[in-house]
Protein backbone atom coordinates (compact mmCIF):
# COMPACT_ATOMS: atom_id res chain seq x y z
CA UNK A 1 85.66 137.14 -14.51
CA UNK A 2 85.70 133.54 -15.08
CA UNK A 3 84.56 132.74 -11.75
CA UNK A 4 81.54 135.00 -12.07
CA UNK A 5 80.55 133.58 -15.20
CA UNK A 6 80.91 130.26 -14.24
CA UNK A 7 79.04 130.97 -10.67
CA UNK A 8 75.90 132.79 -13.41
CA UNK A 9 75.85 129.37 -14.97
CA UNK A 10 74.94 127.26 -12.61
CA UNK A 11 72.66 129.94 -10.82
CA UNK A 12 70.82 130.31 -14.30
CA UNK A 13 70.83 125.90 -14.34
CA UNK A 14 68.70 126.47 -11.04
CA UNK A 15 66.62 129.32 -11.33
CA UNK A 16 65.34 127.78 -14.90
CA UNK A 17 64.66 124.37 -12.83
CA UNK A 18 62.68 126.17 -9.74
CA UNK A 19 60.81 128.43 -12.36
CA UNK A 20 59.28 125.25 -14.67
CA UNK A 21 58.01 124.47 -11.22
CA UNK A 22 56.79 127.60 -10.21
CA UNK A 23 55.35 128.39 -13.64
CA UNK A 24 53.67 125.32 -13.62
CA UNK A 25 52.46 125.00 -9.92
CA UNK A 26 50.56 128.83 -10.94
CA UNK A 27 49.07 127.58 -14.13
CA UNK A 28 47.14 124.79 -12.76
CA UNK A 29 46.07 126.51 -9.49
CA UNK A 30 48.43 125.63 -6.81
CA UNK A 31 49.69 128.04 -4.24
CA UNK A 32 53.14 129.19 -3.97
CA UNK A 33 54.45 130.62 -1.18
CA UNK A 34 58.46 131.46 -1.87
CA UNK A 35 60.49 130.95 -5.10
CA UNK A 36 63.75 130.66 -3.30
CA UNK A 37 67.55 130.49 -5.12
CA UNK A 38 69.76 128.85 -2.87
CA UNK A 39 68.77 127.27 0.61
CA UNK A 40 68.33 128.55 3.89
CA UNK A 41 68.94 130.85 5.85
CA UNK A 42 68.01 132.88 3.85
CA UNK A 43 69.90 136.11 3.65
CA UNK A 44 67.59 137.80 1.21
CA UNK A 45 63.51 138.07 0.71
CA UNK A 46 60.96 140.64 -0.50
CA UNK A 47 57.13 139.99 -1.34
CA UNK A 48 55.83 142.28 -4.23
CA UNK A 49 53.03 144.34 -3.38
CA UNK A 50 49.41 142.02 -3.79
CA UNK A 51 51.19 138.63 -4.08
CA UNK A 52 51.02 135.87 -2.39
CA UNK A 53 54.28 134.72 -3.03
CA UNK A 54 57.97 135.54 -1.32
CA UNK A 55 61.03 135.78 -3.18
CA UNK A 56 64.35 134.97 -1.76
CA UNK A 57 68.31 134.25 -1.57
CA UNK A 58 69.75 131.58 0.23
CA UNK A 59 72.83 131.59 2.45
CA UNK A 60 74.49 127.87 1.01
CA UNK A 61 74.63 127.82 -3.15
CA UNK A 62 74.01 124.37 -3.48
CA UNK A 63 70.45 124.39 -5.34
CA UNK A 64 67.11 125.99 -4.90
CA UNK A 65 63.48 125.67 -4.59
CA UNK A 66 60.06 126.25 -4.76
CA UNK A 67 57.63 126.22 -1.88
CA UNK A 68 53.94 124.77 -2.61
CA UNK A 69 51.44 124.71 -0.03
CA UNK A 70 50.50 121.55 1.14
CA UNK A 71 53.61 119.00 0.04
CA UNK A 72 52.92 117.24 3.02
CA UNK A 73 49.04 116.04 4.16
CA UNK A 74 49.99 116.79 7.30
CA UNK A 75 50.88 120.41 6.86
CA UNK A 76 48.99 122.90 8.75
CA UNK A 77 47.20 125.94 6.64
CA UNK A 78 44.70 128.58 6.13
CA UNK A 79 41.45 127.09 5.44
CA UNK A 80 40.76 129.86 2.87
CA UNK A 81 43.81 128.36 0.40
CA UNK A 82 43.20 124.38 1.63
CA UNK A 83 41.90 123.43 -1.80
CA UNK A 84 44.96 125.02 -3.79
CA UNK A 85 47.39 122.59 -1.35
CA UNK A 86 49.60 120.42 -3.85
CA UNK A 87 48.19 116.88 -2.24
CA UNK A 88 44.68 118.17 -2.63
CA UNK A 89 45.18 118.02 -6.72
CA UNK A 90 44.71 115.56 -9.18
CA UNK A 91 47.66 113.51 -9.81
CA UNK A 92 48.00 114.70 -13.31
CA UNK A 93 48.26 118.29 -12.02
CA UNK A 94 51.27 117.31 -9.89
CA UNK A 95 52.84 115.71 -12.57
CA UNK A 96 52.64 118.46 -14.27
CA UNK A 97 54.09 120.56 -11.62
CA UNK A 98 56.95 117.79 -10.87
CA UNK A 99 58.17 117.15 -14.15
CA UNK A 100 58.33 120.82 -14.96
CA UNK A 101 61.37 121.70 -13.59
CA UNK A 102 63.83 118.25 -15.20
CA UNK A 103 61.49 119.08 -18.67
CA UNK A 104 62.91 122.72 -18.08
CA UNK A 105 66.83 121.44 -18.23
CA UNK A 106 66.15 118.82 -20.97
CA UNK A 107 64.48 121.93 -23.46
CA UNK A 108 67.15 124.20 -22.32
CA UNK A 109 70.15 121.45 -22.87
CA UNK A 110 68.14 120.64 -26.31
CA UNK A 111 68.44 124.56 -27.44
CA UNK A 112 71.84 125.06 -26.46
CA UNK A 113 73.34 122.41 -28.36
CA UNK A 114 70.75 123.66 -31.26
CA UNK A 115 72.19 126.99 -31.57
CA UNK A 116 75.78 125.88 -31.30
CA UNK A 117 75.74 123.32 -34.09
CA UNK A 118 73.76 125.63 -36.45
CA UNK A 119 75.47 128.76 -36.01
CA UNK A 120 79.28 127.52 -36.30
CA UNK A 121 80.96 124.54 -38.41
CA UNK A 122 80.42 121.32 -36.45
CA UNK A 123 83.93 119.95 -36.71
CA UNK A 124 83.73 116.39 -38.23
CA UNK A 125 86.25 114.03 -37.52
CA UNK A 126 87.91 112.08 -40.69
CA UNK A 127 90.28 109.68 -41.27
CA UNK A 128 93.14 111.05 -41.94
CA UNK A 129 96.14 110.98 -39.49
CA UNK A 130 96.55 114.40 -37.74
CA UNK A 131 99.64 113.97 -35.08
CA UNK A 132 101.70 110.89 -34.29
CA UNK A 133 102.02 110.88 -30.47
CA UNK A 134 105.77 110.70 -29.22
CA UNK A 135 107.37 107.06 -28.23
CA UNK A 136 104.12 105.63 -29.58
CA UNK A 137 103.95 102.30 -31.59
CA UNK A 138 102.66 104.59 -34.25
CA UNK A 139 105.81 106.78 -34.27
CA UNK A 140 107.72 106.24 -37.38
CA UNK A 141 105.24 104.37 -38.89
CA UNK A 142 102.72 106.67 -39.79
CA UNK A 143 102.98 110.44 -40.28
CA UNK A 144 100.82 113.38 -40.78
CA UNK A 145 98.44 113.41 -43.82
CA UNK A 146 98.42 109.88 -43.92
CA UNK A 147 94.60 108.91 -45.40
CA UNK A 148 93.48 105.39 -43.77
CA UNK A 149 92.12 103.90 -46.44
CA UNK A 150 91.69 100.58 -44.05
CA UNK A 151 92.01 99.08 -40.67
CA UNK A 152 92.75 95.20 -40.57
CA UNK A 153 90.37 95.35 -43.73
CA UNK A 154 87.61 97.70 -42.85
CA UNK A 155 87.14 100.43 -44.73
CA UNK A 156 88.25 104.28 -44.15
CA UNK A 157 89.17 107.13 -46.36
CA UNK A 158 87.75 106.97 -50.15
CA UNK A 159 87.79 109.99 -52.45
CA UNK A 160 84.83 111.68 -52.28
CA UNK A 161 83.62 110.33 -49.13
CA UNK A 162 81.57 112.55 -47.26
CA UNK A 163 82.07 114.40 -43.74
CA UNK A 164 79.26 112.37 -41.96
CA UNK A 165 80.54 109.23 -43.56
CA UNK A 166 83.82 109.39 -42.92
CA UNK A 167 83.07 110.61 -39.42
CA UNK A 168 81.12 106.90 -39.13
CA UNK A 169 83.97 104.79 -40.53
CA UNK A 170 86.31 106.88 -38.00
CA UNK A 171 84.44 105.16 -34.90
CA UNK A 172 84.36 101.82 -36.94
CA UNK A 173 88.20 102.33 -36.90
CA UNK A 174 88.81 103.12 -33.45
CA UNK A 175 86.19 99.98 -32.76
CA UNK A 176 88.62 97.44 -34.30
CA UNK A 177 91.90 98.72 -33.20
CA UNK A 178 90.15 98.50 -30.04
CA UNK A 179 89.65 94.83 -30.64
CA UNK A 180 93.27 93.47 -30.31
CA UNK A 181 94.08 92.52 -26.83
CA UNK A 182 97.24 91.55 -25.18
CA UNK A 183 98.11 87.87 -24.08
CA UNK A 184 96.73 88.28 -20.34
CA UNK A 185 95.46 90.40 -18.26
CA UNK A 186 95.68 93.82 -19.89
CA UNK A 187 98.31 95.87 -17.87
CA UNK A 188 99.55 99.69 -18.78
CA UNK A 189 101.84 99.41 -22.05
CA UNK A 190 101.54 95.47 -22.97
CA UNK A 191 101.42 94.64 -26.08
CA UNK A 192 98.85 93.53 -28.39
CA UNK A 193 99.45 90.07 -29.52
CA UNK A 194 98.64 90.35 -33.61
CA UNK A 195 99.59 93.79 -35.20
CA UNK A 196 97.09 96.31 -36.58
CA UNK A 197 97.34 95.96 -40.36
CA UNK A 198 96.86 99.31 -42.41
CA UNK A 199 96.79 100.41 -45.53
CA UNK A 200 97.19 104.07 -45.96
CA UNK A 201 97.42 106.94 -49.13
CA UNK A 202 100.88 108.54 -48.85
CA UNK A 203 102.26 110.95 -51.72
CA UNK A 204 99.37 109.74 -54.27
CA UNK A 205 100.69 105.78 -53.22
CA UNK A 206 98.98 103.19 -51.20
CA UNK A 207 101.43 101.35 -48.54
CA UNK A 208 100.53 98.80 -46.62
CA UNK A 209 102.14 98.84 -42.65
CA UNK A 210 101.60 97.51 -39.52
CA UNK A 211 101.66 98.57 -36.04
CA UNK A 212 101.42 96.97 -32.56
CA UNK A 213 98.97 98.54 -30.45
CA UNK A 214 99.98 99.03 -26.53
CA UNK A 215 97.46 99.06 -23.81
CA UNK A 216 96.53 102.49 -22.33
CA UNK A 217 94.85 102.19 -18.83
CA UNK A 218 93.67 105.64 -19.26
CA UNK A 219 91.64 104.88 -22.12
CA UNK A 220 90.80 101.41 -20.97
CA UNK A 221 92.04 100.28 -24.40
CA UNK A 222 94.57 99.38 -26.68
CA UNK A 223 96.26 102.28 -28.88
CA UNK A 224 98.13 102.59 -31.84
CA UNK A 225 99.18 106.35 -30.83
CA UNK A 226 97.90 108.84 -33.42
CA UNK A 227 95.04 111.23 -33.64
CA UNK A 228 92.26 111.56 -36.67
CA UNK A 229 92.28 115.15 -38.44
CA UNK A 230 88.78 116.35 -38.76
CA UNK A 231 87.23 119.03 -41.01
CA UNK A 232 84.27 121.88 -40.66
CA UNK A 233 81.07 121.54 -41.90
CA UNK A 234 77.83 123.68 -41.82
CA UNK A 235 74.77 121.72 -41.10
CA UNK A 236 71.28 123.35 -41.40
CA UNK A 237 68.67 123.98 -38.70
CA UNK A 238 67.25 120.61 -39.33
CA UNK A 239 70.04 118.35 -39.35
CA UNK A 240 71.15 120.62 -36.26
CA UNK A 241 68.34 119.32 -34.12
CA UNK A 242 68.92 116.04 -35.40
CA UNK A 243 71.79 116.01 -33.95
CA UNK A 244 71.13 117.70 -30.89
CA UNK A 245 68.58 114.77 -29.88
CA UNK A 246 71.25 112.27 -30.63
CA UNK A 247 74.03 113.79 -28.70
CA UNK A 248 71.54 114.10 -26.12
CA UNK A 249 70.64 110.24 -26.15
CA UNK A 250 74.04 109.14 -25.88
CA UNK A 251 74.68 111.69 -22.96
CA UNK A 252 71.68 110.03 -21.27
CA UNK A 253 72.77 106.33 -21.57
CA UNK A 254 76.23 107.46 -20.54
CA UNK A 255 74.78 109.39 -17.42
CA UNK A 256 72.49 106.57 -16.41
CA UNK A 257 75.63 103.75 -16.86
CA UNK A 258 77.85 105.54 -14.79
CA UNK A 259 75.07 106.20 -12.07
CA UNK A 260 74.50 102.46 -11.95
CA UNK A 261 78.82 101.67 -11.96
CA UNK A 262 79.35 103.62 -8.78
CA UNK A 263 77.94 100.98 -6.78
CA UNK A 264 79.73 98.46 -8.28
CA UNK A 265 82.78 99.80 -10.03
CA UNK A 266 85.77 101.68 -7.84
CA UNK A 267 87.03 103.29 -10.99
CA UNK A 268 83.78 104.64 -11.99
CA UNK A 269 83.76 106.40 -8.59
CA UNK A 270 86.43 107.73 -9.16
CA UNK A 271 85.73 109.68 -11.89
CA UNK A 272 83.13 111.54 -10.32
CA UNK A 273 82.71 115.04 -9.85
CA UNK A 274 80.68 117.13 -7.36
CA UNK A 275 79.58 121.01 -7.16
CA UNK A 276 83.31 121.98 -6.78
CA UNK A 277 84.61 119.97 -9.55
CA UNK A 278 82.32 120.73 -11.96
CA UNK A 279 82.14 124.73 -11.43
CA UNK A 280 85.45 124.74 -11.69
CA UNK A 281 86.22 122.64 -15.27
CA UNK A 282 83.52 124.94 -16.53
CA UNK A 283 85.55 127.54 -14.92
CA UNK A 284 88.78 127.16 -16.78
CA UNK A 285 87.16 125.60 -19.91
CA UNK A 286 85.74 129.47 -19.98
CA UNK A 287 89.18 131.07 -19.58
CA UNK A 288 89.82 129.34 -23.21
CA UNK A 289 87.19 128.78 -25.11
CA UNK A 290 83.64 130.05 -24.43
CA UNK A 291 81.71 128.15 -26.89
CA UNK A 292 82.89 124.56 -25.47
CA UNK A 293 82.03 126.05 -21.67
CA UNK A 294 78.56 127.12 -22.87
CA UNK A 295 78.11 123.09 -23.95
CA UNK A 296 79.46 121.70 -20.88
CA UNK A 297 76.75 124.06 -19.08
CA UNK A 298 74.35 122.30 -21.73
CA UNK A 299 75.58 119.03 -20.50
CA UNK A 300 75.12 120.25 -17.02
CA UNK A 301 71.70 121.14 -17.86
CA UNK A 302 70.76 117.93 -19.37
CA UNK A 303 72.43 115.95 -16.39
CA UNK A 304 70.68 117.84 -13.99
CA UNK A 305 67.19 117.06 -15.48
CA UNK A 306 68.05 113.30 -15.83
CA UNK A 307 69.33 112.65 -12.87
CA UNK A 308 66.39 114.43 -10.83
CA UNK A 309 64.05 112.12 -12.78
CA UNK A 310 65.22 109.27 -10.70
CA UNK A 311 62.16 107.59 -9.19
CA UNK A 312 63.48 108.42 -5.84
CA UNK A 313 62.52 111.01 -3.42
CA UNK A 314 63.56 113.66 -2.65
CA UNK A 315 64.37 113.84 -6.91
CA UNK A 316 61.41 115.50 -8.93
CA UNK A 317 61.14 111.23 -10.59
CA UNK A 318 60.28 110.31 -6.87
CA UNK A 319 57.11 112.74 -6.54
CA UNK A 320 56.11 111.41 -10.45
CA UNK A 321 56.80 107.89 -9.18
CA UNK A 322 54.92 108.09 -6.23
CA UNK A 323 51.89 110.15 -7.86
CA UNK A 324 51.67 107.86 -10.40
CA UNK A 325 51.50 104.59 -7.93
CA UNK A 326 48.48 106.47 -6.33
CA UNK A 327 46.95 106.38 -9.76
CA UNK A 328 48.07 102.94 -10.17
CA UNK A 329 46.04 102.65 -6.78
CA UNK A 330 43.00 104.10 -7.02
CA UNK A 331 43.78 106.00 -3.48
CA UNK A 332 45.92 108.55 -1.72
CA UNK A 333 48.93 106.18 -0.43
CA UNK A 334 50.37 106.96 2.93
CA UNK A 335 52.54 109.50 3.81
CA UNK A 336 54.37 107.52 6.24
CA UNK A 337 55.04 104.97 3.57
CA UNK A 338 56.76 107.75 1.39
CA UNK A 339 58.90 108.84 3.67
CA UNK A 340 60.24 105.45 4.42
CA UNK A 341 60.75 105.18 0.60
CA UNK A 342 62.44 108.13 0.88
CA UNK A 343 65.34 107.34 2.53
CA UNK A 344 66.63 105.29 -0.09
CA UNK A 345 66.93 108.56 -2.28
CA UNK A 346 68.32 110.55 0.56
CA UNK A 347 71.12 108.06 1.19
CA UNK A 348 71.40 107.91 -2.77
CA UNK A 349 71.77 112.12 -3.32
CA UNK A 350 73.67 111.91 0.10
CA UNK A 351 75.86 108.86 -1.65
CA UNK A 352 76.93 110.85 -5.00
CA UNK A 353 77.25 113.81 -2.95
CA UNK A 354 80.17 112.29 -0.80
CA UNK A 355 81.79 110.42 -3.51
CA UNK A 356 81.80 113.68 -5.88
CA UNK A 357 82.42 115.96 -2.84
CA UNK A 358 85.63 113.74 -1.76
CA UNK A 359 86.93 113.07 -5.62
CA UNK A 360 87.11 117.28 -5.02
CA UNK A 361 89.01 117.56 -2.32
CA UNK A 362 91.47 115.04 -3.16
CA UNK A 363 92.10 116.61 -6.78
CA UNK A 364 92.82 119.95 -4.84
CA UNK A 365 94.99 118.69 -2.01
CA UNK A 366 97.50 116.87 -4.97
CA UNK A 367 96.98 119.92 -7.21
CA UNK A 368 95.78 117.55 -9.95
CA UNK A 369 92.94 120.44 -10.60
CA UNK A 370 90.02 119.95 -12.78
CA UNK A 371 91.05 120.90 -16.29
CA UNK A 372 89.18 119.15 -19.17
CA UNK A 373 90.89 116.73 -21.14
């Protein structure tokens, strides 16, 4: 069942992307002559009776698309439907028509995580010790229920402190632990060279301790070994789409860093994912817990309509780009020119492809699998 779901996911992630283009493309006149899910060949098509447009399902499930008349100058047509071709518009009318589809993913992302956060207790994390990893510089040092009430000095758990705020000072925490450094070159397990210093409220008494932190060349950091508790809260429709737009933003800047590392950072690329990766962490994530695979598919969503944003054809930001240097212009700009420029975002699709693609295959062949951690 989880496969199917999974599968609906990303089919639903498409056919809301092709249909912002399609819905658009109608409402300002264009003609469209097949709304297609999947690409070719197509196993699947059917025209209703007195439209103009085909319908159809694709053999290879890697995207989908819509087909406008006239995408290229050069394309032959009916004389009857010449003035409806897409090149023939005003470039505010492709625009329109472009940006549709990425617009689509961003709303749909944006609702998503809207629902989630204002239907269930966002879970808030505090600082308060939760677990004490094994053979960690924090074991025997601190224990469950410990409250932080500082970190080398900065300020943690106070009575009374609420769930946003402590949530805040949590991250300040983790900031300055994060701070200490070893003597060189940070290498898996060295140690920090000046102890974290920590005062914490144990039975009703303060106690002051300190810990070395080790470095962890998972997390890229140094770590003291324990994880923060956290704590429900209900937020209201409001504060809900507050944070919606926020987690959003930071899932942009995140998406746009790492899209910039691959070309310049090994371990960035390999942390990538393609089509198979991704389905399949939704895939288990749904086997356990629906709610957290229905954000990842928000995620998705949101990834999907920032990355085809990109000013580079063939994205959806290389048609705005390229329709908005025309404006820039004054005059229609060679179609020959485009598709030169267009090879740089063919070799960059074909570029994340392969990298995600082979990250795949080498998690299956050493059975590492995708789960999410």
């Amino acid at each position: 069942m989880s496969y199917f779901l999974a599968f609906a996911g990303f089919a639903a992630l498409i056919i809301l992307h092709e249909f912002g283009h399609f819905v658009a493309a109608k409402a300002v006149g264009m003609r469209v002559e097949r709304f297609a899910l999947f690409f070719p060949p197509l196993v699947a098509r059917w025209r209703p009776k007195g439209s103009e447009t085909e319908y159809a399902v694709g053999a290879i499930p890697l995207g989908g698309y819509v087909k406008i008349t006239g995408m290229s100058p050069q394309e032959e047509m009916p004389a009857e439907v010449a003035h409806r071709a897409y090149f023939r518009q005003k470039v505010w009318k492709r625009i329109v028509v472009i940006a549709a589809g990425p617009v689509v993913n961003i709303v749909l992302a944006f609702l998503i995580l809207w629902v989630l956060f204002a239907s269930r207790p966002m879970q808030l994390v505090q600082p308060v010790v939760d677990r004490v990893q094994k053979d960690s510089p924090a074991q025997g040092v601190l224990q469950p229920g410990d409250r932080l009430v500082s970190v080398d000095g900065l300020p943690g758990y106070a009575r009374g402190i609420s769930a946003e705020r402590g949530e805040q000072r949590v991250l300040a925490l983790r900031n300055q632990i994060a701070r200490h450094s070893c003597a060189g070159k940070p290498e898996q397990g060295c140690a920090a060279t000046q102890p974290v210093k920590l005062v914490v409220l144990r039975d009703g008494e303060r106690r002051m301790l300190e810990v070395t932190p080790r470095y962890d060349e998972q997390a890229e950091r140094l770590l003291i070994g324990f994880e923060f508790g956290s704590r429900g809260v209900d937020v209201g429709i409001a504060e809900a789409a507050q944070l919606s737009v926020t987690g959003m933003w930071n899932v942009t800047t995140i998406t746009v860093d790492r899209i910039v590392r691959l070309f310049f950072d090994e371990q960035a690329r390999s942390e990538v994912s393609g089509v198979v990766g991704t389905y399949e962490a939704t895939r288990q994530t749904l086997e356990f817990d629906t709610v957290r695979a229905v954000s990842i598919l928000a995620l998705i969503s949101l990834s999907l309509g920032i990355i085809n944003l990109f000013p580079f054809l063939p994205l959806d930001g290389g048609h705005i780009f390229w329709a908005l240097a025309e404006k820039v212009r004054g005059r229609a700009i060679s179609f020959r020119v485009m598709e030169r420029a267009s090879i740089v975002g063919f070799m960059l699709v074909l570029f994340l492809f392969y990298v995600g693609l082979s990250n795949d295959i080498g998690r299956l062949s050493s059975g590492e699998g995708f789960g999410v951690r």
